[in-house]
PDB file of N, CA and C in Angstrom:
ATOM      1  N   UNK A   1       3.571 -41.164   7.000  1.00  0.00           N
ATOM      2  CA  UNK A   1       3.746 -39.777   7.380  1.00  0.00           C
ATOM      3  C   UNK A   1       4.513 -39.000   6.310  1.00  0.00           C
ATOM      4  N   UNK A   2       5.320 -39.616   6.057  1.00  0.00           N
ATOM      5  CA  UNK A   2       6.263 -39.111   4.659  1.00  0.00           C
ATOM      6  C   UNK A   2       5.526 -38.224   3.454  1.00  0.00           C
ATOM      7  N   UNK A   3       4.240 -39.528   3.186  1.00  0.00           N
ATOM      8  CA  UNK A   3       3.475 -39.425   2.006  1.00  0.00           C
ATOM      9  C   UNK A   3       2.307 -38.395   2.242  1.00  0.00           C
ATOM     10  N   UNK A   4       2.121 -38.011   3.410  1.00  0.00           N
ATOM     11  CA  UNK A   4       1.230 -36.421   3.698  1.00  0.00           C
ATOM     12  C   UNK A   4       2.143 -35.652   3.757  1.00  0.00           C
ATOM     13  N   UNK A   5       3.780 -35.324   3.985  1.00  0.00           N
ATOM     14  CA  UNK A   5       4.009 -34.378   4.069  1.00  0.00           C
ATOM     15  C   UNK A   5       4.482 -34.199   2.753  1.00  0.00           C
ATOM     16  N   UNK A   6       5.011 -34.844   1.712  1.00  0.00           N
ATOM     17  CA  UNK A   6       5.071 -34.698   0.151  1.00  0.00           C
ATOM     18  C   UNK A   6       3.685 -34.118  -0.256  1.00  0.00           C
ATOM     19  N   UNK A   7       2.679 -34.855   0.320  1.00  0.00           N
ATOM     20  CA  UNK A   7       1.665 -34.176  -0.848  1.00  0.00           C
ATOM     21  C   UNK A   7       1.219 -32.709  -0.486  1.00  0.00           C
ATOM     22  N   UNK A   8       1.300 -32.515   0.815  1.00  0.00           N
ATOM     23  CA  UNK A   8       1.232 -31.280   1.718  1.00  0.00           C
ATOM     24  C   UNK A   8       2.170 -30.087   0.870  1.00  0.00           C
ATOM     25  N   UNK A   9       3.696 -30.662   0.721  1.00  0.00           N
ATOM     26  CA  UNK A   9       4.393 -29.721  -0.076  1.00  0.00           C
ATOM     27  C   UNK A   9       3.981 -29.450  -1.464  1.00  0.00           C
ATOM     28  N   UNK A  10       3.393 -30.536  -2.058  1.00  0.00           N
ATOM     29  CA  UNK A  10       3.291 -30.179  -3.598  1.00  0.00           C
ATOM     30  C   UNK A  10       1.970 -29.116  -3.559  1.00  0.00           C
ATOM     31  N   UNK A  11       1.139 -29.742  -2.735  1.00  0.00           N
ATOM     32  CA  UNK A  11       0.217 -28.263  -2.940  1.00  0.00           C
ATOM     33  C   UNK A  11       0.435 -27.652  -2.903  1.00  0.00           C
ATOM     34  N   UNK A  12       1.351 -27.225  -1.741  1.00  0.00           N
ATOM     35  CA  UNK A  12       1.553 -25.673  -1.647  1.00  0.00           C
ATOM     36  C   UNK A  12       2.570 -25.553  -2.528  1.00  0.00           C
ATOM     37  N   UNK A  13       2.769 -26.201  -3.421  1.00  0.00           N
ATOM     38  CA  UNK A  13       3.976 -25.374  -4.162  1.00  0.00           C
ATOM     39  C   UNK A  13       3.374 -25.270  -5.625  1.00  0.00           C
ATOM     40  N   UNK A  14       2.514 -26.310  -5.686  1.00  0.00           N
ATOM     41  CA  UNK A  14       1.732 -25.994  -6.764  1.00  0.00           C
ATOM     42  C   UNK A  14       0.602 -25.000  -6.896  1.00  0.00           C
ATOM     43  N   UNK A  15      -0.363 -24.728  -5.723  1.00  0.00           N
ATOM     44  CA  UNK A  15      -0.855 -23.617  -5.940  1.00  0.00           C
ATOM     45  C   UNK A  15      -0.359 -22.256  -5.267  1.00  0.00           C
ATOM     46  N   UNK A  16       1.037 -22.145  -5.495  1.00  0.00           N
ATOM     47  CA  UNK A  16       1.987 -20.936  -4.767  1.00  0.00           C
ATOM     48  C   UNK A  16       2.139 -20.277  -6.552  1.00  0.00           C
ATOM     49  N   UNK A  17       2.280 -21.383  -7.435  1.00  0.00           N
ATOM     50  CA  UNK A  17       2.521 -21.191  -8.872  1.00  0.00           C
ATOM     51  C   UNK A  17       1.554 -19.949  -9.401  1.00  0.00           C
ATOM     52  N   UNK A  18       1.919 -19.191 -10.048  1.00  0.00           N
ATOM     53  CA  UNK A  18       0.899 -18.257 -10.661  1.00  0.00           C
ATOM     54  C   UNK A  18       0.792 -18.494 -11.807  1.00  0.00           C
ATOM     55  N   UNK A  19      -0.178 -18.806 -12.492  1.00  0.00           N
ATOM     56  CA  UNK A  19      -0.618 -18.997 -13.741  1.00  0.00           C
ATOM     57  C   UNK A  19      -1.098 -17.526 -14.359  1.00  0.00           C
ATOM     58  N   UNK A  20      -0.607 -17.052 -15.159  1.00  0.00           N
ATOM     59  CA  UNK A  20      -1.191 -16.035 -15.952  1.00  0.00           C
ATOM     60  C   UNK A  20      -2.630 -16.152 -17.205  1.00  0.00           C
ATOM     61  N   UNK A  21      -3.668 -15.956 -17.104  1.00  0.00           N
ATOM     62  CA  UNK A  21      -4.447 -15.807 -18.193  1.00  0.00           C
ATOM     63  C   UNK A  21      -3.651 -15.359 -19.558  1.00  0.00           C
ATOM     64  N   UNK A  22      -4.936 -16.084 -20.739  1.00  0.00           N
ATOM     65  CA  UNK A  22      -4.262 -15.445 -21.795  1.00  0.00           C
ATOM     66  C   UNK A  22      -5.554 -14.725 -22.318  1.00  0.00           C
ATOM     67  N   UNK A  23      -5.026 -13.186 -22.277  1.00  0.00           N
ATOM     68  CA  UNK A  23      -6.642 -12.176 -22.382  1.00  0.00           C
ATOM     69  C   UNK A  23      -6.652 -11.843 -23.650  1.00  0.00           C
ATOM     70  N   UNK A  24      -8.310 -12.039 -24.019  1.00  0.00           N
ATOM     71  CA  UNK A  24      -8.264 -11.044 -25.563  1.00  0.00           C
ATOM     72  C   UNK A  24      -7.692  -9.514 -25.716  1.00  0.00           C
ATOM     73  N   UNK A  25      -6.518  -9.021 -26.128  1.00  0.00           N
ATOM     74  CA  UNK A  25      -5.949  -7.484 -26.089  1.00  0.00           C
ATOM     75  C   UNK A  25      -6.476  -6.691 -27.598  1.00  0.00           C
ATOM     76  N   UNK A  26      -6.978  -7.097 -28.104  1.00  0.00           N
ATOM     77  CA  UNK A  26      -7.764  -6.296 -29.258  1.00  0.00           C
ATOM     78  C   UNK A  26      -7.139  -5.124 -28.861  1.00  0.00           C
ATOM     79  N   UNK A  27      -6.408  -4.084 -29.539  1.00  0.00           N
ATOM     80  CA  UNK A  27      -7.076  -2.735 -29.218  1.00  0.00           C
ATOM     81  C   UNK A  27      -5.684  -2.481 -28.120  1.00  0.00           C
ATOM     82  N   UNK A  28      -4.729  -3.198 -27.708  1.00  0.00           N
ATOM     83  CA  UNK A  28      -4.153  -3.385 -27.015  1.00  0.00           C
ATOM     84  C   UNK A  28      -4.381  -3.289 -25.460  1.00  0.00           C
ATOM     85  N   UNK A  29      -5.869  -3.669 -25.094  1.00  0.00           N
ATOM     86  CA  UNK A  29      -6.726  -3.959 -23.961  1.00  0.00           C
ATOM     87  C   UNK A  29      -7.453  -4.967 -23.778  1.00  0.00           C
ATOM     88  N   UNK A  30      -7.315  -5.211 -22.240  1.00  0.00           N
ATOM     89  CA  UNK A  30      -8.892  -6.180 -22.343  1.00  0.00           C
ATOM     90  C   UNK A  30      -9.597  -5.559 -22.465  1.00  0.00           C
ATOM     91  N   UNK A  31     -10.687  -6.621 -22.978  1.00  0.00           N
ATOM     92  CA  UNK A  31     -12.177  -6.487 -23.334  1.00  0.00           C
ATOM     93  C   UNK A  31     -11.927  -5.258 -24.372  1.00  0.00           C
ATOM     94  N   UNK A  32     -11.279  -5.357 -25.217  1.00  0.00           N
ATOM     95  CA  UNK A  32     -11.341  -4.330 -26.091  1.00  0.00           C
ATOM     96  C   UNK A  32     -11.569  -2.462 -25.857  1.00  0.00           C
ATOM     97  N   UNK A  33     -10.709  -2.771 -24.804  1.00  0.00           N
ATOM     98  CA  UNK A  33     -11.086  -1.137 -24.150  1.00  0.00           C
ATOM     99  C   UNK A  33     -11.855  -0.590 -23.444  1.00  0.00           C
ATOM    100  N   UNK A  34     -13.006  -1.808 -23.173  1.00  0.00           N
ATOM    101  CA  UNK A  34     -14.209  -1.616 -22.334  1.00  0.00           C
ATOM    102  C   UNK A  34     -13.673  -1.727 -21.096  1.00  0.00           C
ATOM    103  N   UNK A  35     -14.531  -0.731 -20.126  1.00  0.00           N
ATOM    104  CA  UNK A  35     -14.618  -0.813 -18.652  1.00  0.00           C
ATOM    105  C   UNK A  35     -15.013  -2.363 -18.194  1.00  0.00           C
ATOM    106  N   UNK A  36     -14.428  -2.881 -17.890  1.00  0.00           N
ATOM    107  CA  UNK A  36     -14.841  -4.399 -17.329  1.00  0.00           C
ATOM    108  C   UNK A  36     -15.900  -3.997 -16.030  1.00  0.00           C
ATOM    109  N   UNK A  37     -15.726  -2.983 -14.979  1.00  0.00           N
ATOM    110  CA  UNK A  37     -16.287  -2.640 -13.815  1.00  0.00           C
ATOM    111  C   UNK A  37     -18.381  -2.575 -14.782  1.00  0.00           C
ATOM    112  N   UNK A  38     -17.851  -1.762 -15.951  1.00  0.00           N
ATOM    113  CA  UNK A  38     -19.053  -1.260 -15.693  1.00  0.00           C
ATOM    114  C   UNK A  38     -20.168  -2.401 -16.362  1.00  0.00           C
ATOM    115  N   UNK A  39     -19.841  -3.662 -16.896  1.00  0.00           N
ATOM    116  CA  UNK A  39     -20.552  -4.702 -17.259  1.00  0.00           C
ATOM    117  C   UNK A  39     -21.287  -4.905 -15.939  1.00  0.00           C
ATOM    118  N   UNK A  40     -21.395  -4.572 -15.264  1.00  0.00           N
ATOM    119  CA  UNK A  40     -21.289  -5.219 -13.633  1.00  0.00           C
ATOM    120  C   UNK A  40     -22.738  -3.974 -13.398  1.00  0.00           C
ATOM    121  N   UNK A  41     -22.529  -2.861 -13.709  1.00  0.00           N
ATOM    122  CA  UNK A  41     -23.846  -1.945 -13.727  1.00  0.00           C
ATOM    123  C   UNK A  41     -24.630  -1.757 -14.945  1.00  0.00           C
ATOM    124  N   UNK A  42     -25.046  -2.672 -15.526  1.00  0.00           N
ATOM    125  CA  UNK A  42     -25.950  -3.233 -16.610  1.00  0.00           C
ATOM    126  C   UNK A  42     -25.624  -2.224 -17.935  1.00  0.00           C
ATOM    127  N   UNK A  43     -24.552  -1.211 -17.911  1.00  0.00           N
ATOM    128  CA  UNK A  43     -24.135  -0.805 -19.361  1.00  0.00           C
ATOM    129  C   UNK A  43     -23.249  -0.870 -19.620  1.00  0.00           C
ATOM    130  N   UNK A  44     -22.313  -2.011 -20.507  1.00  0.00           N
ATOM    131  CA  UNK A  44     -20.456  -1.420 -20.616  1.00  0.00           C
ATOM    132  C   UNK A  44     -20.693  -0.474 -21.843  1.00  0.00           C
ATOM    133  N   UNK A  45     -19.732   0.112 -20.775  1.00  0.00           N
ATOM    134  CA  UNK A  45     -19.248   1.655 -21.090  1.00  0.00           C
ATOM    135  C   UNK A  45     -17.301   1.578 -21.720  1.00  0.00           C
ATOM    136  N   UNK A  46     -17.275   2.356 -22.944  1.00  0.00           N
ATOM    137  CA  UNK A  46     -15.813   2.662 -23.090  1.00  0.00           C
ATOM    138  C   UNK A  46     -14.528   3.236 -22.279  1.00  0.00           C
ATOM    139  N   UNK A  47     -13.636   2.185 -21.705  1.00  0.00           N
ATOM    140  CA  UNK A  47     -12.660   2.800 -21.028  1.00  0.00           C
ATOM    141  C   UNK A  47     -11.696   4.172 -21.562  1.00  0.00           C
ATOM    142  N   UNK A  48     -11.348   5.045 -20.829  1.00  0.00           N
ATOM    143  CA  UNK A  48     -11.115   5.802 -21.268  1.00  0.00           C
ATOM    144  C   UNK A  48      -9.130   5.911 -20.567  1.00  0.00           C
ATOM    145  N   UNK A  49      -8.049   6.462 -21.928  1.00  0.00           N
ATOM    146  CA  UNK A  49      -6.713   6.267 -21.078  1.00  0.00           C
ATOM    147  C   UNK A  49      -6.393   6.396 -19.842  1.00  0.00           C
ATOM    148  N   UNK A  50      -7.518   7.702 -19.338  1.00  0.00           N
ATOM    149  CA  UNK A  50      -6.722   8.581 -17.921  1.00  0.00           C
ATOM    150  C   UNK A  50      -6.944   7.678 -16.993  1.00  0.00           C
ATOM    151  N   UNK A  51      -7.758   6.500 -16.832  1.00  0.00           N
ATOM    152  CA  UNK A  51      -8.122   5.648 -16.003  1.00  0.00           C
ATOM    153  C   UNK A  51      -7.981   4.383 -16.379  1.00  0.00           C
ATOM    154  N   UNK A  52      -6.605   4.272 -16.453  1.00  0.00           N
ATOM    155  CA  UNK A  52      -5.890   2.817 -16.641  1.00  0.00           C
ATOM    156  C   UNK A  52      -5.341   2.047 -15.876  1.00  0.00           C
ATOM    157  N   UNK A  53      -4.725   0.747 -15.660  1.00  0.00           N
ATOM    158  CA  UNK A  53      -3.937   0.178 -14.868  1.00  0.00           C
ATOM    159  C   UNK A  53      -3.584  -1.409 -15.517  1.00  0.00           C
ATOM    160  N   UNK A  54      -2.810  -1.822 -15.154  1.00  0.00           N
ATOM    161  CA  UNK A  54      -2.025  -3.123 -15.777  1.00  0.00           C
ATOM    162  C   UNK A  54      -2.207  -4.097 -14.664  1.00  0.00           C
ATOM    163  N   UNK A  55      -2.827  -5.359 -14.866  1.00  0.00           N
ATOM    164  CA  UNK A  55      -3.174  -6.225 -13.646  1.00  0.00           C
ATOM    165  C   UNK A  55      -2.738  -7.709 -14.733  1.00  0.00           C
ATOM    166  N   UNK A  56      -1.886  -8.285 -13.843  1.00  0.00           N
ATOM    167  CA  UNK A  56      -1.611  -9.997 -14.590  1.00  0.00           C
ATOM    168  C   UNK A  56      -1.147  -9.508 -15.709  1.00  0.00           C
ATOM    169  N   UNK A  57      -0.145  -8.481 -16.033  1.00  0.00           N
ATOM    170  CA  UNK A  57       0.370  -8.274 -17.323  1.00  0.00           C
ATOM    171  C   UNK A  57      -0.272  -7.886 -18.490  1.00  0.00           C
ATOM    172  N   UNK A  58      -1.801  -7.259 -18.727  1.00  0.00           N
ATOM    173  CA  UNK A  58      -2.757  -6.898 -19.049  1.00  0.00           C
ATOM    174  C   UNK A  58      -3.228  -5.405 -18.803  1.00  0.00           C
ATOM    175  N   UNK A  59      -3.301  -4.846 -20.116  1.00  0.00           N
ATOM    176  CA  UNK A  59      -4.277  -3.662 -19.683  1.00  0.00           C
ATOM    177  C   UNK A  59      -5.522  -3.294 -19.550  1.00  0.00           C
ATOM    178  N   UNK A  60      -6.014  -2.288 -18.706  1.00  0.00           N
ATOM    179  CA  UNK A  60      -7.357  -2.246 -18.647  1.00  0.00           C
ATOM    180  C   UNK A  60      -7.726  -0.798 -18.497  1.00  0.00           C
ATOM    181  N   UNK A  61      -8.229  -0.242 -19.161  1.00  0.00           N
ATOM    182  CA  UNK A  61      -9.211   1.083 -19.157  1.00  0.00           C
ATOM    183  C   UNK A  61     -10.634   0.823 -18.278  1.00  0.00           C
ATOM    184  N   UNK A  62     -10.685   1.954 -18.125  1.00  0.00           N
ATOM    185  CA  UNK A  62     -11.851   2.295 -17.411  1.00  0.00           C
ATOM    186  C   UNK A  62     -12.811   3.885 -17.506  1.00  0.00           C
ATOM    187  N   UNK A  63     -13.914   3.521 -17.832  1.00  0.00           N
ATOM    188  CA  UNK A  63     -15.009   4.495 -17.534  1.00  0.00           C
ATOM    189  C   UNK A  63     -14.606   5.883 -16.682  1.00  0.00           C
ATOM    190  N   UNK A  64     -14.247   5.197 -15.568  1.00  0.00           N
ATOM    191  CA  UNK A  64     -14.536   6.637 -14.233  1.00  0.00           C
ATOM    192  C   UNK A  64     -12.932   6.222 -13.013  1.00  0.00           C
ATOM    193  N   UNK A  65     -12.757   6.994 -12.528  1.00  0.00           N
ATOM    194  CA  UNK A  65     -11.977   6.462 -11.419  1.00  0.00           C
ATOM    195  C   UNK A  65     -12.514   6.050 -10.318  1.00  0.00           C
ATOM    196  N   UNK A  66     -13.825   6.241 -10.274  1.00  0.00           N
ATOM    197  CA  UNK A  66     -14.575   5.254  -9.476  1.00  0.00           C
ATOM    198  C   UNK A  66     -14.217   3.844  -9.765  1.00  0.00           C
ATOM    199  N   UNK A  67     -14.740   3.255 -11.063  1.00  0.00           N
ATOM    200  CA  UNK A  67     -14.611   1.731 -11.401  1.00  0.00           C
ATOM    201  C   UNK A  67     -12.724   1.431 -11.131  1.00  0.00           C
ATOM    202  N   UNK A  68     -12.484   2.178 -11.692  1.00  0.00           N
ATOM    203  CA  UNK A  68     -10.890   1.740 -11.545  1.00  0.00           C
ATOM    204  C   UNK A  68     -10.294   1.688 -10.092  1.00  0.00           C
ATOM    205  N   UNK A  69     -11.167   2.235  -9.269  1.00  0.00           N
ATOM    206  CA  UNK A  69     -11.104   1.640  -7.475  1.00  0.00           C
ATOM    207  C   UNK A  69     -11.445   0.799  -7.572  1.00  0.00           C
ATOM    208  N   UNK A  70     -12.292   0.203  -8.027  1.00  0.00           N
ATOM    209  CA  UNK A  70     -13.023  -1.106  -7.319  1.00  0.00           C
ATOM    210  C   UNK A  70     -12.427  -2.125  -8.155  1.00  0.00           C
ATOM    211  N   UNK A  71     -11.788  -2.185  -9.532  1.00  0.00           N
ATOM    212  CA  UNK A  71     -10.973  -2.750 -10.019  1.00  0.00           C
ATOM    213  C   UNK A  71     -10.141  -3.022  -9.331  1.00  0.00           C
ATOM    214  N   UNK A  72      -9.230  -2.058  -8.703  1.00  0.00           N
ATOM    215  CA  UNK A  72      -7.866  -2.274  -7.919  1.00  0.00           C
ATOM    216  C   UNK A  72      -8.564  -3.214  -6.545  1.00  0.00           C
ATOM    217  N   UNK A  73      -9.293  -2.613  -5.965  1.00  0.00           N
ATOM    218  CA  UNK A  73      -9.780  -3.296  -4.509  1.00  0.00           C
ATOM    219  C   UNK A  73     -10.064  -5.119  -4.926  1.00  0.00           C
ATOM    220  N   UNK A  74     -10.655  -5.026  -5.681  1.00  0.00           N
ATOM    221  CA  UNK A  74     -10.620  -6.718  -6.214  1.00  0.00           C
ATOM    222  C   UNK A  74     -10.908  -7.444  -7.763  1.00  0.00           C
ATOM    223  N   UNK A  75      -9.786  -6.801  -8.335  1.00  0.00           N
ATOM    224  CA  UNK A  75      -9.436  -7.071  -9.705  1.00  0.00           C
ATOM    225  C   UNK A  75     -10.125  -8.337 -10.156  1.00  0.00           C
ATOM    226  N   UNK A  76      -9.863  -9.587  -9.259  1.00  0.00           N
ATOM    227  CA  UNK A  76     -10.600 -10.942  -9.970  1.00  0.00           C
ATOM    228  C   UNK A  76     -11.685 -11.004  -9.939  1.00  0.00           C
ATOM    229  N   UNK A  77     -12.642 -10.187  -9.452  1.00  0.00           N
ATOM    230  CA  UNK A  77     -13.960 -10.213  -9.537  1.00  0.00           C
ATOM    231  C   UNK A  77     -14.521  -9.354 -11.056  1.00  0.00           C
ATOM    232  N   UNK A  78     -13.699  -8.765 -11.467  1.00  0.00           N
ATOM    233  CA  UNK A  78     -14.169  -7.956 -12.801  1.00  0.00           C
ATOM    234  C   UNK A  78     -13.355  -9.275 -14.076  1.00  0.00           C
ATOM    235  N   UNK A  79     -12.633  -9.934 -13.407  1.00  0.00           N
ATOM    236  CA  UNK A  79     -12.162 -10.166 -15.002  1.00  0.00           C
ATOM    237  C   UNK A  79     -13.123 -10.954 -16.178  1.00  0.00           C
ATOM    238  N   UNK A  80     -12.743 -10.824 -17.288  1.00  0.00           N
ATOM    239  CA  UNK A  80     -12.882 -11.366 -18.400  1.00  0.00           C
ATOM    240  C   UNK A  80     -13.204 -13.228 -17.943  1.00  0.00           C
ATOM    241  N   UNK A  81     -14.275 -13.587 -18.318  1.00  0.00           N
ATOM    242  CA  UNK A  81     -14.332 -14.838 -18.166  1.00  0.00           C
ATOM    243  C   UNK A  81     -13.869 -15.505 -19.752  1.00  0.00           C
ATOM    244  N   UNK A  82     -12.936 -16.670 -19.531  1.00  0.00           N
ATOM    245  CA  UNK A  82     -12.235 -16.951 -20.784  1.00  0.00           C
ATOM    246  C   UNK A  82     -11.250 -15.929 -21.186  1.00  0.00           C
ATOM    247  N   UNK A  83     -10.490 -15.508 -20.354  1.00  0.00           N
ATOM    248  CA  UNK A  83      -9.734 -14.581 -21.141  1.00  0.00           C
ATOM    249  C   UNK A  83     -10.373 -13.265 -22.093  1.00  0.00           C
ATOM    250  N   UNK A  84     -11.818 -13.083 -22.137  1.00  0.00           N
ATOM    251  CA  UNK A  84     -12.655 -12.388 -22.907  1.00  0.00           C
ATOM    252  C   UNK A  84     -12.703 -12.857 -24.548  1.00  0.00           C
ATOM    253  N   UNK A  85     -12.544 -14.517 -24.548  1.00  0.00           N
ATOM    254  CA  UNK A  85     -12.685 -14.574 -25.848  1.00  0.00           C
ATOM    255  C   UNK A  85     -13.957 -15.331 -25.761  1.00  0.00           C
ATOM    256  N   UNK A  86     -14.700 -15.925 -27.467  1.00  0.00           N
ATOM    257  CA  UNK A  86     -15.939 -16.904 -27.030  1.00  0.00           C
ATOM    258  C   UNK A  86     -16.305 -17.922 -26.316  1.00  0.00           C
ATOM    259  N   UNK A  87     -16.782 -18.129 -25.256  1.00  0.00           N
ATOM    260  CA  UNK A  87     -16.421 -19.221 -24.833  1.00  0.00           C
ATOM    261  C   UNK A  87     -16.998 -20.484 -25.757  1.00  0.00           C
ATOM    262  N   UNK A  88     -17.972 -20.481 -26.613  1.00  0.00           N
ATOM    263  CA  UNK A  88     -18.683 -21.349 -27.784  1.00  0.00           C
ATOM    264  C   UNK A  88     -17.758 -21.748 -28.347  1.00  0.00           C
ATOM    265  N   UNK A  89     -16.893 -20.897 -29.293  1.00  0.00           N
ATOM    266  CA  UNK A  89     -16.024 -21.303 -30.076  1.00  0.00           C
ATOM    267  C   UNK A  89     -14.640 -21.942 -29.344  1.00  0.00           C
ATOM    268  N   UNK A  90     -14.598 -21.632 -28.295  1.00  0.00           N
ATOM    269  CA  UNK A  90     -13.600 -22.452 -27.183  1.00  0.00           C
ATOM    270  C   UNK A  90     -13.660 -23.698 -27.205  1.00  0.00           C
ATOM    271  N   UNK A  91     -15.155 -24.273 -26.984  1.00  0.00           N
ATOM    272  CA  UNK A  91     -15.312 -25.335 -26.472  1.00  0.00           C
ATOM    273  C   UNK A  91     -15.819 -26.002 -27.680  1.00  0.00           C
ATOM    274  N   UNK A  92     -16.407 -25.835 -28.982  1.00  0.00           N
ATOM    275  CA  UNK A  92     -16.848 -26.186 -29.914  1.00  0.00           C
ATOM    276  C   UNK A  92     -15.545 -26.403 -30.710  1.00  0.00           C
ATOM    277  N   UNK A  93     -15.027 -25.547 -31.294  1.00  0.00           N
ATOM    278  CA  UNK A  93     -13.806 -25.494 -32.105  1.00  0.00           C
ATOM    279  C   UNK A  93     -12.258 -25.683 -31.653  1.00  0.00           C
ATOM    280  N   UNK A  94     -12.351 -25.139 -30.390  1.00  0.00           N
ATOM    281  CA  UNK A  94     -11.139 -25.405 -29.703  1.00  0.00           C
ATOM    282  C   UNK A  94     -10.286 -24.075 -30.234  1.00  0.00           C
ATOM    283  N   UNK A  95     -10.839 -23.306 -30.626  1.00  0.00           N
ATOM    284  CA  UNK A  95     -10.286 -22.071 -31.290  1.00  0.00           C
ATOM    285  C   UNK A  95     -10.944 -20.393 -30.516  1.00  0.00           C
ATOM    286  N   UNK A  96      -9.941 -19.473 -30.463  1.00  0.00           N
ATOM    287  CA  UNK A  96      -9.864 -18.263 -29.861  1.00  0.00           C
ATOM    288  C   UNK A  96     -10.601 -17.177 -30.373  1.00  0.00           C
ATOM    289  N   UNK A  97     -11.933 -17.175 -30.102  1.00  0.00           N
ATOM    290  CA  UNK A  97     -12.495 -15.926 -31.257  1.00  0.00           C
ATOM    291  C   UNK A  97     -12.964 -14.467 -30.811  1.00  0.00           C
ATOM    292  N   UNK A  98     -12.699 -13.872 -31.056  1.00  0.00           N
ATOM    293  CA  UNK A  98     -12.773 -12.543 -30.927  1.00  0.00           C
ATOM    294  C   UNK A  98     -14.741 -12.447 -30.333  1.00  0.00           C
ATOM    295  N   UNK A  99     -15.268 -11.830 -29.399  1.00  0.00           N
ATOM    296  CA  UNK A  99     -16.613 -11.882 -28.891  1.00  0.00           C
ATOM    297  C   UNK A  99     -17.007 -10.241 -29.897  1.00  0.00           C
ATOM    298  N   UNK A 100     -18.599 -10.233 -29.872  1.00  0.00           N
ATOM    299  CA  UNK A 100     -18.804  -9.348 -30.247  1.00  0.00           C
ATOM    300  C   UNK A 100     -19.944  -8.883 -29.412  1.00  0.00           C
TER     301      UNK A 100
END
């Protein structure tokens, strides 16, 4: 009984932990200033300042204040997969490369 309630605690204390991503900030943004929302409607589009916000210690521009709602409503669904770097050169090189 001991040994379920130890492992019971470590989960929850291990996934209570927040891990922060480490995002490509090019530009001092993710995704290089791009609207992350609008990859999602088959054109990314350039974020623009007036529609900004800081999520996981990260900035992010946005297109419209539309996208930047739906950003806020569920931020992990827009993010950067890999931090927005290559994932090729991730897994090939083991190295961080800028996407183009």
């Amino acid at each position: 009984m001991k040994t379920i309630a130890y492992l019971l605690f470590l989960t929850i204390t291990v996934s209570g932990v927040a891990q922060s991503t480490d995002y490509n900030t090019k530009n001092g943004f993710a995704a290089q200033g791009y609207d992350v929302v609008s990859y999602f409607n088959e054109m990314p589009l350039e974020g623009k300042k007036e529609f900004s916000t800081t999520f996981d210690g990260t900035h992010f521009k946005f297109h419209s204040s539309e996208n930047l709602e739906r950003f806020r409503m569920d931020p992990t669904a827009y993010l950067p997969e890999y931090g927005g770097y290559c994932a090729y050169a991730v897994a090939v090189n083991g190295k961080k490369v800028t996407v183009d």
